[in-house]
C-alpha atoms as a PDB file:
ATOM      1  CA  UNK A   1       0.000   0.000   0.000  1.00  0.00           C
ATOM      2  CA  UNK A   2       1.358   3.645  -1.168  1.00  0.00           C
ATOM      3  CA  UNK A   3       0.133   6.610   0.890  1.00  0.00           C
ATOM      4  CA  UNK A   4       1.139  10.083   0.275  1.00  0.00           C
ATOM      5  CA  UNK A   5       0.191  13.446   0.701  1.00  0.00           C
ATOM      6  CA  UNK A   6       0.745  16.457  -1.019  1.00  0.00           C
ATOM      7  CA  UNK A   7       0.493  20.155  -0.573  1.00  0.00           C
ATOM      8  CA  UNK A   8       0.527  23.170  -3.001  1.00  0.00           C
ATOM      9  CA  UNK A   9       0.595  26.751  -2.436  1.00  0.00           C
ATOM     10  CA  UNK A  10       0.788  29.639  -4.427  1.00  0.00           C
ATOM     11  CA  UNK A  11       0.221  33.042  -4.165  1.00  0.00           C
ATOM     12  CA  UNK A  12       0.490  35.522  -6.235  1.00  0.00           C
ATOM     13  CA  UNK A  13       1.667  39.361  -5.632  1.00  0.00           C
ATOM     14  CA  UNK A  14      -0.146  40.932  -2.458  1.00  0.00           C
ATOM     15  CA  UNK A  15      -2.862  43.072  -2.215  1.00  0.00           C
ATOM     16  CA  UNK A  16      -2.181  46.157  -0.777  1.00  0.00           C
ATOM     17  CA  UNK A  17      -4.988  48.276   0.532  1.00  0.00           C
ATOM     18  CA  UNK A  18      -4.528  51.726  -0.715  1.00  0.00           C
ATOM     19  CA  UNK A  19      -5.484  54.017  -3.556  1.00  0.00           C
ATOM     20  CA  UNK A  20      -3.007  52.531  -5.810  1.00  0.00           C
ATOM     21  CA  UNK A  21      -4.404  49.194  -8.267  1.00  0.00           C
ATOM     22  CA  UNK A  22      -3.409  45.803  -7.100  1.00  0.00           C
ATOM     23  CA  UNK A  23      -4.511  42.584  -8.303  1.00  0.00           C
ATOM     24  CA  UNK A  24      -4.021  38.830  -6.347  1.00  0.00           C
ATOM     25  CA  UNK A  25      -4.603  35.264  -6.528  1.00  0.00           C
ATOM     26  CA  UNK A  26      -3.734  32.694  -4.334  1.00  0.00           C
ATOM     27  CA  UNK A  27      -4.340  28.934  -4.718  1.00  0.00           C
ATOM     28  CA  UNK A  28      -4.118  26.265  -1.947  1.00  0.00           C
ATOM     29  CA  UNK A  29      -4.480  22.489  -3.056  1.00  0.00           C
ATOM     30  CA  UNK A  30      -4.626  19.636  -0.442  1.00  0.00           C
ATOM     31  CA  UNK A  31      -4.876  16.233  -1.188  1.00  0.00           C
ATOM     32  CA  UNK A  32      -4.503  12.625   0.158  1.00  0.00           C
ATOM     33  CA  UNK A  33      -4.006   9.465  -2.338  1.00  0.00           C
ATOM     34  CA  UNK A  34      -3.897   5.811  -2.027  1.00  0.00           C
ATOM     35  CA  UNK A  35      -2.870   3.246  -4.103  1.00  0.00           C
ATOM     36  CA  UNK A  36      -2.137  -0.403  -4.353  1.00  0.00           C
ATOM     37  CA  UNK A  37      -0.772  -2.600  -7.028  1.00  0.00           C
ATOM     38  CA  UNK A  38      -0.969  -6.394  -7.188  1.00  0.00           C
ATOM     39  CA  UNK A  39       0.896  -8.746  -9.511  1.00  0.00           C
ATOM     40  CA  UNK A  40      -2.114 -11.128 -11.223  1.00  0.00           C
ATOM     41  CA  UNK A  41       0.452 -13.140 -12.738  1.00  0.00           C
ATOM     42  CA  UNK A  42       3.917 -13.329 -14.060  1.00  0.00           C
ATOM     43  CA  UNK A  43       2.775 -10.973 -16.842  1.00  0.00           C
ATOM     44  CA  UNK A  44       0.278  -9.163 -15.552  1.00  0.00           C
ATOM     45  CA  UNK A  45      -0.713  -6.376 -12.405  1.00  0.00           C
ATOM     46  CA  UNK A  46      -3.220  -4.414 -11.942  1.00  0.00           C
ATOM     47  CA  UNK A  47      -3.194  -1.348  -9.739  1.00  0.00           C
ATOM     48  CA  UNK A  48      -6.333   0.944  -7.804  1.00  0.00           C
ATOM     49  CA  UNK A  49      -6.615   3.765  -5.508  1.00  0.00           C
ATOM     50  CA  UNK A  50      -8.653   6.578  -4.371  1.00  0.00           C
ATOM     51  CA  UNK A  51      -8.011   9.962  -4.237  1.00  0.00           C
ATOM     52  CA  UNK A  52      -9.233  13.106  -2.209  1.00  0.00           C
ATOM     53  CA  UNK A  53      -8.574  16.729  -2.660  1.00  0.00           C
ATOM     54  CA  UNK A  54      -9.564  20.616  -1.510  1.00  0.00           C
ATOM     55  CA  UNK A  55      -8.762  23.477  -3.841  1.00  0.00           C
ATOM     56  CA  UNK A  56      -9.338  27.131  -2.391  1.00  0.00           C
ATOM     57  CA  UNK A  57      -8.995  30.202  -4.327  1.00  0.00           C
ATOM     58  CA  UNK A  58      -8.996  33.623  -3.696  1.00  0.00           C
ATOM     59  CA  UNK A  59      -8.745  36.747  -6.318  1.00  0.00           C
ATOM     60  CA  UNK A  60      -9.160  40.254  -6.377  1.00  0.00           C
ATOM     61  CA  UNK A  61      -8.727  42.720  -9.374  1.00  0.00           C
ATOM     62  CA  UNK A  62      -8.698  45.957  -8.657  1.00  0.00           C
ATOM     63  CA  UNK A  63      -7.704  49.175 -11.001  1.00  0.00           C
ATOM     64  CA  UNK A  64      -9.141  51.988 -13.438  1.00  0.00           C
ATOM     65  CA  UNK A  65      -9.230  49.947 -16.756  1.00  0.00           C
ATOM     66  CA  UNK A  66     -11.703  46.797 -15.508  1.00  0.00           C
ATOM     67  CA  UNK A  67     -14.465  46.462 -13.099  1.00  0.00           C
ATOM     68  CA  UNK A  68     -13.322  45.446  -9.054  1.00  0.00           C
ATOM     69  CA  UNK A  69     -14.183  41.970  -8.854  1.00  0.00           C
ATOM     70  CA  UNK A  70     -13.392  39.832  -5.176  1.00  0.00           C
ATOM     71  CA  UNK A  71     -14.003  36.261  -6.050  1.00  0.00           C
ATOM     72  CA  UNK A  72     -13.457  33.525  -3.417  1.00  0.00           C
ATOM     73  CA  UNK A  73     -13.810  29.912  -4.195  1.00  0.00           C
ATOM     74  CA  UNK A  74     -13.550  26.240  -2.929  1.00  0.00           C
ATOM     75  CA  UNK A  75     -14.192  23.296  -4.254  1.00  0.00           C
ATOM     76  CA  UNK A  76     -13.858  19.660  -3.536  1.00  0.00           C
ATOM     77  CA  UNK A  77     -13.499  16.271  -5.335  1.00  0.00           C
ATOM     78  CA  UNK A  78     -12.752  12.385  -4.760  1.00  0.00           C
ATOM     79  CA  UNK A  79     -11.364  10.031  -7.217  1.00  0.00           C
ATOM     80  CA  UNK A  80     -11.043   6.208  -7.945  1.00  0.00           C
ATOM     81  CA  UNK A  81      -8.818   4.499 -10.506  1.00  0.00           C
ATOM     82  CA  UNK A  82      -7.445   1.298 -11.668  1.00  0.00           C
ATOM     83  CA  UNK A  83      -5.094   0.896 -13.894  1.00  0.00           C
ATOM     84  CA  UNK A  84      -4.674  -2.860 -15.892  1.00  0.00           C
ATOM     85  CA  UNK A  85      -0.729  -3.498 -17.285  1.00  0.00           C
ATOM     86  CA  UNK A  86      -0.655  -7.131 -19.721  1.00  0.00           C
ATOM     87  CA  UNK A  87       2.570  -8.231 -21.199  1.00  0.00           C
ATOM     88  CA  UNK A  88       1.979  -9.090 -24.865  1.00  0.00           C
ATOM     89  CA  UNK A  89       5.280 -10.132 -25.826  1.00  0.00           C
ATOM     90  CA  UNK A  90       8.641 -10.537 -24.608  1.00  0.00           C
ATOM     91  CA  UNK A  91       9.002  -6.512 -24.263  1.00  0.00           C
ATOM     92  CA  UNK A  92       5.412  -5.342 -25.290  1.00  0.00           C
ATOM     93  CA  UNK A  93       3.234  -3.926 -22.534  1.00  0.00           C
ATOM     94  CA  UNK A  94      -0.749  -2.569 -23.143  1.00  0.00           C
ATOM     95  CA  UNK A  95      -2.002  -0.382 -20.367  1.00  0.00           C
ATOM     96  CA  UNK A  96      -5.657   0.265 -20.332  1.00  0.00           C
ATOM     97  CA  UNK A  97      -7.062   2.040 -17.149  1.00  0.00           C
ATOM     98  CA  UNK A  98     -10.244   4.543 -15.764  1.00  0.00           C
ATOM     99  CA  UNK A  99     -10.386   7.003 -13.781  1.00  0.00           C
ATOM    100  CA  UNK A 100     -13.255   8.336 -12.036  1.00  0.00           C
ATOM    101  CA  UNK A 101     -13.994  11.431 -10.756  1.00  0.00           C
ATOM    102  CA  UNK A 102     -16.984  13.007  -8.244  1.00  0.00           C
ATOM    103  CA  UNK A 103     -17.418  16.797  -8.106  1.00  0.00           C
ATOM    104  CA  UNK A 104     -20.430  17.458  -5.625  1.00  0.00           C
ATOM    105  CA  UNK A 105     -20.531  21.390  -6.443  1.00  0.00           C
ATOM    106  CA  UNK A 106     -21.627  19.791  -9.981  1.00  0.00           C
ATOM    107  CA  UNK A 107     -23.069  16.361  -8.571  1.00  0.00           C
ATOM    108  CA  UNK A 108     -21.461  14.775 -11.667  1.00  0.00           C
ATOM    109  CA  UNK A 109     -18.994  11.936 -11.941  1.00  0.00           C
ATOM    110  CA  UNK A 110     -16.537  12.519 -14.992  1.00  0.00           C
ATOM    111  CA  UNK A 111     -14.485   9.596 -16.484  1.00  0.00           C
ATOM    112  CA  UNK A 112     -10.837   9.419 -17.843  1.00  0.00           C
ATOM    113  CA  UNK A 113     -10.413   6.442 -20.013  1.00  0.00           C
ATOM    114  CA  UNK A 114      -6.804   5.839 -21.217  1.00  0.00           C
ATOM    115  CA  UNK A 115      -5.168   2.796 -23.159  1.00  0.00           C
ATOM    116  CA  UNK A 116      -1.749   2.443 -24.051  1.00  0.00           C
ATOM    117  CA  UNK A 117       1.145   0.384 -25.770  1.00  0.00           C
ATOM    118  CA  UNK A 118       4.437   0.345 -24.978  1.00  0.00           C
ATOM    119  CA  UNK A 119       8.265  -1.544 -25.557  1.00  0.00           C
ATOM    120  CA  UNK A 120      10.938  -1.477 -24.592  1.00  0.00           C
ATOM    121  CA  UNK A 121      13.745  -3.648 -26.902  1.00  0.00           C
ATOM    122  CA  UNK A 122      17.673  -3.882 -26.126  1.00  0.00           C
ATOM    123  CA  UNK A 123      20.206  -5.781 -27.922  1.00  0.00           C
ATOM    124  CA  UNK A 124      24.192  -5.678 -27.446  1.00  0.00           C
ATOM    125  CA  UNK A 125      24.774  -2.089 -29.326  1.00  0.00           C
ATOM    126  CA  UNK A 126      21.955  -0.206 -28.334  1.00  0.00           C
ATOM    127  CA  UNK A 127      18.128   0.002 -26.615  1.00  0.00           C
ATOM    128  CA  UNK A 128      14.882   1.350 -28.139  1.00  0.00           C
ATOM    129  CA  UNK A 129      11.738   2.377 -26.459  1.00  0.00           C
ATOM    130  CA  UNK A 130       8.527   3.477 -27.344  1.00  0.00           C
ATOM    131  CA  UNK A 131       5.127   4.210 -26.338  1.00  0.00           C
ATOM    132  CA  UNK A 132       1.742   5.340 -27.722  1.00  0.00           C
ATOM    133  CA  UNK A 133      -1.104   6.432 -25.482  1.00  0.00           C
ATOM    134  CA  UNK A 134      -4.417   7.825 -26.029  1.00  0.00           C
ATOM    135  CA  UNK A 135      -7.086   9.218 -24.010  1.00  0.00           C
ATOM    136  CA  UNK A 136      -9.360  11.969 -21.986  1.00  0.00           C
ATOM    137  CA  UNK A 137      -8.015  14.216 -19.565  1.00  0.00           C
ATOM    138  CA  UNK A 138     -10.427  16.432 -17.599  1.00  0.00           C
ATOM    139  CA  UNK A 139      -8.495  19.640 -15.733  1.00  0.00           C
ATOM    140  CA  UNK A 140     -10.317  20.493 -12.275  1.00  0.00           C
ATOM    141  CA  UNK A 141      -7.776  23.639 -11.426  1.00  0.00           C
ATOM    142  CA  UNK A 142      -8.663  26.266 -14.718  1.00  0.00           C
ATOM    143  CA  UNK A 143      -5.631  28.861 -14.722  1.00  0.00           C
ATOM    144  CA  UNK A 144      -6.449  32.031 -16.613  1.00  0.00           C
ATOM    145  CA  UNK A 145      -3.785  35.165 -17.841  1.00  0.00           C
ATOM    146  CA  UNK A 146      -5.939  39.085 -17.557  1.00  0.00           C
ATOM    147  CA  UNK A 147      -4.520  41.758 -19.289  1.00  0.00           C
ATOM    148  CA  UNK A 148      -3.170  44.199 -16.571  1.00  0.00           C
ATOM    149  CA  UNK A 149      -3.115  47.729 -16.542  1.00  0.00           C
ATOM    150  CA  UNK A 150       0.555  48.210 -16.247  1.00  0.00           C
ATOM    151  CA  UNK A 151       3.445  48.818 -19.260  1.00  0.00           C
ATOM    152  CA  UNK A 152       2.341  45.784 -21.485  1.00  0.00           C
ATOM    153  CA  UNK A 153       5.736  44.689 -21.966  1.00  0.00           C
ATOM    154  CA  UNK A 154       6.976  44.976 -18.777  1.00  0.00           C
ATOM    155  CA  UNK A 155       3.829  42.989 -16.955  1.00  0.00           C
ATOM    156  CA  UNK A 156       1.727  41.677 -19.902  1.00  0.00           C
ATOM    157  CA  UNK A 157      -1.066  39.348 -17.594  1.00  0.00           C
ATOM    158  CA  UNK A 158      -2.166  38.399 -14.329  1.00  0.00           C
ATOM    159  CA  UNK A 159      -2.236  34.829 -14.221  1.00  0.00           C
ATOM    160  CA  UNK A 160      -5.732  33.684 -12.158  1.00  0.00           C
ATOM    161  CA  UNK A 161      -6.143  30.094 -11.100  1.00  0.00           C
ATOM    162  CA  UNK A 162      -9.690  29.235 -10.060  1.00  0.00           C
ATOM    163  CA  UNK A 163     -10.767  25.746  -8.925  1.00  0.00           C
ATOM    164  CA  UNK A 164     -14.183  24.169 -10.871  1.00  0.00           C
ATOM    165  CA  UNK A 165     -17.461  26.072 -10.442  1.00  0.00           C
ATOM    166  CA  UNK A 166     -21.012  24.143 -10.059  1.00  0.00           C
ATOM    167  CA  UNK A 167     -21.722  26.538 -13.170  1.00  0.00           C
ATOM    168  CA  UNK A 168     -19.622  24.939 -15.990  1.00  0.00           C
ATOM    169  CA  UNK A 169     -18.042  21.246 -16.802  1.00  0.00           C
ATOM    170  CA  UNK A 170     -14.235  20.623 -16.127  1.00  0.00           C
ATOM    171  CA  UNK A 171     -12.735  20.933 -19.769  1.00  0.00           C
ATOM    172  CA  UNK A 172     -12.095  17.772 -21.220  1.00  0.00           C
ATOM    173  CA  UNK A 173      -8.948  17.552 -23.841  1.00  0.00           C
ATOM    174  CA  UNK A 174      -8.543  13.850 -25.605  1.00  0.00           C
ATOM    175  CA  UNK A 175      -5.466  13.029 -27.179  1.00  0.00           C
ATOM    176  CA  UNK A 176      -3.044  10.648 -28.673  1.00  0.00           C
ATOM    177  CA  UNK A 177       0.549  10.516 -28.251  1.00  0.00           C
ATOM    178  CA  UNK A 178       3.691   9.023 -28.987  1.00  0.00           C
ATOM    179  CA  UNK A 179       7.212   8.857 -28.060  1.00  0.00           C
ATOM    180  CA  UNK A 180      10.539   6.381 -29.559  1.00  0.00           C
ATOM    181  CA  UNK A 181      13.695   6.920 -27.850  1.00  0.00           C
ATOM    182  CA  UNK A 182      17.044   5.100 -29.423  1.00  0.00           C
ATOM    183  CA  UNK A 183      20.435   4.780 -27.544  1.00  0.00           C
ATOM    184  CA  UNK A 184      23.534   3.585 -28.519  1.00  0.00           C
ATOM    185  CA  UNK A 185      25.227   1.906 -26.300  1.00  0.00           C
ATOM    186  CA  UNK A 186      28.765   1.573 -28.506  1.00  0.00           C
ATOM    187  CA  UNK A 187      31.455   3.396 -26.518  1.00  0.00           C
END
């Protein structure tokens, strides 16, 4: 069994009360997973866990060019996944696995399927490896860039990271990829 936590902070530049503009963000993400994997057979595991995590955002925008906005936000969300490896020949993997996601602000449950193939092939003067995936990746953490007010080219954007509302879907992207790596091992 693999437990581990993990914690991430950011905050962007402070807002200072005053006349002058100022604009803010800050994120704080905390999460807890868990995850076990278990060998079916001597070419074969599968692996499954849950997942748990608290995003809190706060932003304010404040100066003469848009309209003062103060936005505070939370938002929560639990995951399971499981993950199935098979060996299909003597250095050719396929990876298939689901993950499943609850959003209560939403009361929805969004699934990430994914499949992949992969290998991995050595011989006496050099190695290859390669993998192609495909699948849907849903992004619960939206970051956004806002013109600011200052020189352009000095300070072009504010970035603005704002956790999931109940008012709109987590973006979904789906996509395909591939990757071959070659090494000579001649010396």
């Amino acid at each position: 069994l693999d437990e581990w936590f993990f914690f991430s902070h950011f905050e962007g530049d402070p807002v200072m009360p005053g006349p002058m503009p100022h604009e803010g963000n800050s994120v704080l993400e905390l999460g807890l997973t868990s995850s076990v994997v278990h060998s079916l057979s001597a070419r074969s595991e599968v692996e499954g866990g849950v997942e748990a995590a608290y995003t809190a955002s706060s932003m304010v925008l404040q100066n003469d060019v848009y309209r003062a906005m103060d936005s505070e936000s939370d938002a929560f969300r639990a995951a399971v996944f499981g993950q199935l490896r098979y060996q299909v020949g003597a250095s050719v993997w396929l990876e298939g696995g689901l993950r499943l996601t609850w959003v209560p602000s939403r009361s929805g449950i969004y699934a990430e399927p994914r499949i992949g193939l992969r290998g991995d092939h050595a011989s006496v003067g050099s190695s290859l490896a390669w993998n192609v995936a495909a699948g849907v990746h849903r992004q619960f953490l939206n970051q956004f860039d806002l013109a600011t007010i200052g020189p352009s080219a000095l300070v072009p954007s504010v970035r603005v990271w704002l956790p999931v509302s109940a008012a709109l879907a987590p973006p979904e992207a789906w996509h395909l990829g591939g990757q071959v790596t070659w090494m000579s091992h001649a010396g």
